[in-house]
Protein backbone atom coordinates (compact mmCIF):
# COMPACT_ATOMS: atom_id res chain seq x y z
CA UNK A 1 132.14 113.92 110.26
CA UNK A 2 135.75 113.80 108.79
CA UNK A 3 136.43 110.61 106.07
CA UNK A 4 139.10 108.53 107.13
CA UNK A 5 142.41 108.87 105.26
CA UNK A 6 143.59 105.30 104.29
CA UNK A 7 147.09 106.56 103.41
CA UNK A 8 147.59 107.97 106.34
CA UNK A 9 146.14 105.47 108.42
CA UNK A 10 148.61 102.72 107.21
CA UNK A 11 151.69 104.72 107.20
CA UNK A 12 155.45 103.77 106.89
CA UNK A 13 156.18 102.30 110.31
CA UNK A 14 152.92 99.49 110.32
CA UNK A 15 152.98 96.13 108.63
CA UNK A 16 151.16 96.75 105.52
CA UNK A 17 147.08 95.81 104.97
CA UNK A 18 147.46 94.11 101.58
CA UNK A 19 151.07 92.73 101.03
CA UNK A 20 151.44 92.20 105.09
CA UNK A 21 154.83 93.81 104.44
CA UNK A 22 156.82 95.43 107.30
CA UNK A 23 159.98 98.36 106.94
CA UNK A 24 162.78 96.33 106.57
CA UNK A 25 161.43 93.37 104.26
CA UNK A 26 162.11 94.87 101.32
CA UNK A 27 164.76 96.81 99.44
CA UNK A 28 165.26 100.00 97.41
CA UNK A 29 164.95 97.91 93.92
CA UNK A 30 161.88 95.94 93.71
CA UNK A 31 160.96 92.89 90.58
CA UNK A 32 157.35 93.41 90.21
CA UNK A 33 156.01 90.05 88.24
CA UNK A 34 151.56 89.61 87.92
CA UNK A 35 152.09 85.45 88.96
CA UNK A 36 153.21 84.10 92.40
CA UNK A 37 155.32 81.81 91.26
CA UNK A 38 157.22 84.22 89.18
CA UNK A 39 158.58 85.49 92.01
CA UNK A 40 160.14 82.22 93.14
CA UNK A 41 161.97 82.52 89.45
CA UNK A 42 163.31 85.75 90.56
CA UNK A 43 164.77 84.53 93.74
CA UNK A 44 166.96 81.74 91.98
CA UNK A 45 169.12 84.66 91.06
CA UNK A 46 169.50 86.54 93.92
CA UNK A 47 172.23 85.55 97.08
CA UNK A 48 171.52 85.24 100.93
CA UNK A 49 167.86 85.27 99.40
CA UNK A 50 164.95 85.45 102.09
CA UNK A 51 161.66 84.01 101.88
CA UNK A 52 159.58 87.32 103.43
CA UNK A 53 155.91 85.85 102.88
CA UNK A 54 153.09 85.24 101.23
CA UNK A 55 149.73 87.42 101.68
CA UNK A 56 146.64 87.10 99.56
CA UNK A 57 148.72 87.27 95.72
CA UNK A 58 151.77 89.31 97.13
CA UNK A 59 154.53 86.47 97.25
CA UNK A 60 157.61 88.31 98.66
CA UNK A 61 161.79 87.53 98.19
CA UNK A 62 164.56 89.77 99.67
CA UNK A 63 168.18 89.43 98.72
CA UNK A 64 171.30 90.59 96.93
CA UNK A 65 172.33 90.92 93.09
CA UNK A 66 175.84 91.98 93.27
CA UNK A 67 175.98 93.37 96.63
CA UNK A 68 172.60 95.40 96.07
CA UNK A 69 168.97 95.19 98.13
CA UNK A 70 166.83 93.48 95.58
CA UNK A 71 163.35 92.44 96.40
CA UNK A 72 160.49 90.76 93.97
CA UNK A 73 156.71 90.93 95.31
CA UNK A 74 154.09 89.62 92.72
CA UNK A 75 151.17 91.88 92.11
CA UNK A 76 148.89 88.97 90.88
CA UNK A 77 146.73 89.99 87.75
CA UNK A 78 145.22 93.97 87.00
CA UNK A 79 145.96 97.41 87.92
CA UNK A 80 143.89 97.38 90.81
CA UNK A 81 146.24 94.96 92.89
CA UNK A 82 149.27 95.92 91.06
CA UNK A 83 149.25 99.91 92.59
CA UNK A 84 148.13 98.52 95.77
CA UNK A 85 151.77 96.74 95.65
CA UNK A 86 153.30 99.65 94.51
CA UNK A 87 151.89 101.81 97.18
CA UNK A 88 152.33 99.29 100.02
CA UNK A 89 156.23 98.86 98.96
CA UNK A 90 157.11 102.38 98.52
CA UNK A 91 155.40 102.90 102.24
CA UNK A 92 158.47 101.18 103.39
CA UNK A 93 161.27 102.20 101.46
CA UNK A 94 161.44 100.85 98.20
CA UNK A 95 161.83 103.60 95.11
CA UNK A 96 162.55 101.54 92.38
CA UNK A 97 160.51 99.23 90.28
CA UNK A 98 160.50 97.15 86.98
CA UNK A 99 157.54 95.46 86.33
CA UNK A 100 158.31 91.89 84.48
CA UNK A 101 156.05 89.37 82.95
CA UNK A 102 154.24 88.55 79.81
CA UNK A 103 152.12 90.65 77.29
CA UNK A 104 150.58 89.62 74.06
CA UNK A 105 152.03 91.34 70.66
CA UNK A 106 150.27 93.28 68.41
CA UNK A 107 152.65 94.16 65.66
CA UNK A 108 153.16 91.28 63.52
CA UNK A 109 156.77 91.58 63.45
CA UNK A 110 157.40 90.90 67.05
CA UNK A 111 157.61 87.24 67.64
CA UNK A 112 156.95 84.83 70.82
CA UNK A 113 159.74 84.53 72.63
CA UNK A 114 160.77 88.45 71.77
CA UNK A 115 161.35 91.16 74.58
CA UNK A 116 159.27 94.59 74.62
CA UNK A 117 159.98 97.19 76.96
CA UNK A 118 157.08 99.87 77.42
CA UNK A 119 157.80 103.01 76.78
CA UNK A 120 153.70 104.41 77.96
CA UNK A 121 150.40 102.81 78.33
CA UNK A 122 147.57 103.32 77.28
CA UNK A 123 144.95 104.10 80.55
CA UNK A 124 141.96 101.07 79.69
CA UNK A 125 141.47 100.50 82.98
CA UNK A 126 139.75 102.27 85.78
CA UNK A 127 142.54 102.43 89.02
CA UNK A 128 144.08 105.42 87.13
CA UNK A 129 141.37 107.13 87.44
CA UNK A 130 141.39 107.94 91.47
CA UNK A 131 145.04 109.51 91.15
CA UNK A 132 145.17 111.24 87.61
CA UNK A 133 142.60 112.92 85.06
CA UNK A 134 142.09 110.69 81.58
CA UNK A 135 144.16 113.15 80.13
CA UNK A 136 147.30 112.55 82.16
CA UNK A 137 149.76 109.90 80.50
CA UNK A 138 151.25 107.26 82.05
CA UNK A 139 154.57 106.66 81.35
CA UNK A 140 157.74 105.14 82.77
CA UNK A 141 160.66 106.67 84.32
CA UNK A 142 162.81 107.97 81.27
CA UNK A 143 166.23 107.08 82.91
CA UNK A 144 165.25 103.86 84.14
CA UNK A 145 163.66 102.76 80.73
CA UNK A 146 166.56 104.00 78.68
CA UNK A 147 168.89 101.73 80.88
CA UNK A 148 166.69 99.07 80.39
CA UNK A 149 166.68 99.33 76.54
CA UNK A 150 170.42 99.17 76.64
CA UNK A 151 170.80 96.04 79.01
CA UNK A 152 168.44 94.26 76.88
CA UNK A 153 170.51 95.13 73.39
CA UNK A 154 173.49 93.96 75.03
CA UNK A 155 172.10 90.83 76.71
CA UNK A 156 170.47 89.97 73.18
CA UNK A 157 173.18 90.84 70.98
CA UNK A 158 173.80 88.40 68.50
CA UNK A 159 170.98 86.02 69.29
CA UNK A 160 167.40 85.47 67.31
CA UNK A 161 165.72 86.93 69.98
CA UNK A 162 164.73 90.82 69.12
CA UNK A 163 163.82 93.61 71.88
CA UNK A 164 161.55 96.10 71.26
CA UNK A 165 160.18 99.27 72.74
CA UNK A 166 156.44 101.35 72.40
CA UNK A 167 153.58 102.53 73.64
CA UNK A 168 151.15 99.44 74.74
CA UNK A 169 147.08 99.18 76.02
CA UNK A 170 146.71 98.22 79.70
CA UNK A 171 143.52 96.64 79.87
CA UNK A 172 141.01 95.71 82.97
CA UNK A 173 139.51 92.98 80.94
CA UNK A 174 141.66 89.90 80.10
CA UNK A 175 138.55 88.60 77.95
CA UNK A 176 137.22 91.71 76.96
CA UNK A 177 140.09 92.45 74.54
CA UNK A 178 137.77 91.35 71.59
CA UNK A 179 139.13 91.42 68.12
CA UNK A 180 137.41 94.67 67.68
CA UNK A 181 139.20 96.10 70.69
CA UNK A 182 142.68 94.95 69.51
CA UNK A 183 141.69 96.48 65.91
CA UNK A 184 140.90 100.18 67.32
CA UNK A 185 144.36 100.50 69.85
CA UNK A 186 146.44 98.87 67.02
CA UNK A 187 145.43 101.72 64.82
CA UNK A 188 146.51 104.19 67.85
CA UNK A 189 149.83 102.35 67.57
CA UNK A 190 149.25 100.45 70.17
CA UNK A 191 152.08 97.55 69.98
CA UNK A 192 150.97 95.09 73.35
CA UNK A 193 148.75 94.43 75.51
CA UNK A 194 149.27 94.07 79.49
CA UNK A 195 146.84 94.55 82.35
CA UNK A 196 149.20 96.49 84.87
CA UNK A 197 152.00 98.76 83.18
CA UNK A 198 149.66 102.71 83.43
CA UNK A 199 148.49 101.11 87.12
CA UNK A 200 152.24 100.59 88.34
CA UNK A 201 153.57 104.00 86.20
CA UNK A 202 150.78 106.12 87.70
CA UNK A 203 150.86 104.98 91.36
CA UNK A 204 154.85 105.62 91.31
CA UNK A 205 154.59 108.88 89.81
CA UNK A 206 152.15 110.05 92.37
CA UNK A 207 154.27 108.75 94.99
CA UNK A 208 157.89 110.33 93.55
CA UNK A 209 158.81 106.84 92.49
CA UNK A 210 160.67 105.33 89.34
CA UNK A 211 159.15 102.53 87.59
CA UNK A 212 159.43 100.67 84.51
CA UNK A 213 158.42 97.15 82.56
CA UNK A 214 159.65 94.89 80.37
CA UNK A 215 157.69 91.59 78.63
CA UNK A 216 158.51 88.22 77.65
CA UNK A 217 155.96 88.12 74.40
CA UNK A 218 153.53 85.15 74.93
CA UNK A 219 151.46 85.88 71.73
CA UNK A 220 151.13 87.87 68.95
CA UNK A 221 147.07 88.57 68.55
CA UNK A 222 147.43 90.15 64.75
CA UNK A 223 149.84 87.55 63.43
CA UNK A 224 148.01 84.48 65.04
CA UNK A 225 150.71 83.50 66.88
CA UNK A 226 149.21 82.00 69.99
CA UNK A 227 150.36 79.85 72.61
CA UNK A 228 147.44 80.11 75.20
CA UNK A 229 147.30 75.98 75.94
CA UNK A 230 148.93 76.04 79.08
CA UNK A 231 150.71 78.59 80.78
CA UNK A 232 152.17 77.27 83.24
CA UNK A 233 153.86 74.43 81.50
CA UNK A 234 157.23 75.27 80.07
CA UNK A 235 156.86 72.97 76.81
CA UNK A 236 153.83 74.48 76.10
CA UNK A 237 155.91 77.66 74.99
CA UNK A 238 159.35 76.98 75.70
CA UNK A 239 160.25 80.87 74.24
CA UNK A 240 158.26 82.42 76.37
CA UNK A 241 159.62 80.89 79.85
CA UNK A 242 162.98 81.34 78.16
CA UNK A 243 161.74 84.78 77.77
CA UNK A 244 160.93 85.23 81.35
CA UNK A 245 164.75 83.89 82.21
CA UNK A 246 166.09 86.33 80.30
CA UNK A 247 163.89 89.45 81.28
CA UNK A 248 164.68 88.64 84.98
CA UNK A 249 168.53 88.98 84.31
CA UNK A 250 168.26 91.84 82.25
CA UNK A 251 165.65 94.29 85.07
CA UNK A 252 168.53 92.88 87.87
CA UNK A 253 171.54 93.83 85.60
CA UNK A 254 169.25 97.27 84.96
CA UNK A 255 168.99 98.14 89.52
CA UNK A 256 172.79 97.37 89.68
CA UNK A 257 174.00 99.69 86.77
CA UNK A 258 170.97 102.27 88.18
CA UNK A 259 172.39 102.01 91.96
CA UNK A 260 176.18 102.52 90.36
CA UNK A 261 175.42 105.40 87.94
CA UNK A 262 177.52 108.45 89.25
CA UNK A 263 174.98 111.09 88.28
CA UNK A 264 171.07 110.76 87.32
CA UNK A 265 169.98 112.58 84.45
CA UNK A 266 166.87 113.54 86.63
């Protein structure tokens, strides 16, 4: 007897398993944040903005920045979740994706508060595994990441707040990352730490997509800068959800100058 093909099974024209996403809820560009309410952050900015729904951790928001499509679905925490998103989304018609959120530092220069932008990941985690070989990297979409670089130079320009750009660890194992752990991918140059970036780059690449991510720093596990108290509450770490402000405008700046460009360099 034949094994069922899930991919096939829940194609493009069926509300989506996991998300409970239809065609026509989303757009081409989609915000990709790990927390729920993130994604009612994300809708603040956009106009004749759409509540689509709310299924298991996928909260969902269509609308418009500057005349374009722009949707935000939250992944909730991990790889696994995050390329089930990415799967379900691109099933019905998004291409497009920036993963935002927050990732802890590892080179003591970058500061809470900072922005990083990944340029690869590091595969610790095991969803990889079922679409690529161990040796195959995961890595953003070059155009899109570039773009993002420059939006977040200019948006920063002239502020204390730095943006910076390398290779990071994505991690199945919040807790796990033990100081031994953060010793050993430090020393492979490792600059953050994030639990979806090589999930979300590897699922789009398999599926012809473009993806990218950019981080509001909430720590900085080699200096000991650590805000861990309370998430969730703004004066706990007022740079951080400043952070998250500012790494929203910059990823919806980033779709509208990607939808505009007259020619892709790929």
């Amino acid at each position: 007897m034949e094994s069922v093909n899930k991919t096939s099974v829940i194609s493009s024209d069926i509300r989506q398993y996991c998300t409970g996403l239809k065609p026509g809820d989303v757009g081409k560009y989609v915000l990709l944040p790990g927390d729920p309410d993130r994604s009612d952050r994300v809708a603040k900015y956009l106009d004749d903005v759409v509540f689509v729904g709310m299924h298991r951790e996928h909260r969902t928001f269509t609308g418009y920045y500057k005349g374009v499509k722009v949707s935000v679905t939250s992944t909730g925490l991990g790889c696994p979740s995050a390329s089930i998103a990415t799967q379900e989304l691109s099933n019905i018609g998004a291409e497009v994706f920036i993963r935002i959120g927050s990732s802890a530092a590892l080179e003591p220069k970058i500061k809470v508060g900072d922005l990083l932008v990944s340029t690869g990941a590091m595969k610790n985690e095991g969803t990889s595994k079922f679409f690529v070989p161990d040796s195959f990297p995961a890595v953003p979409d070059f155009e899109l990441t570039y773009m993002l670089i420059q939006q977040a130079k200019e948006k920063l320009a002239g502020s204390n707040v730095k943006v910076h750009a390398g290779i990071g660890s994505t991690d199945d194992s919040f807790y796990g990352e033990t100081p031994e752990f953060i010793d050993r991918v430090y020393k492979y140059g490792c600059i953050n730490l994030d639990m979806e970036a090589s999930g979300i780059f590897t699922t789009a690449h398999m599926l012809g997509k473009h993806a990218a991510a950019i981080y509001s720093i909430s720590s900085n596990l080699k200096s000991g800068e650590i805000y861990y108290a309370d998430g969730t509450k703004e004066e706990d770490n007022k740079k951080l959800a400043d952070g998250w402000e500012t790494e929203i405008q910059i990823a919806l700046e980033t779709f509208y100058q990607y939808e505009n460009l007259k020619e892709h360099l790929i």
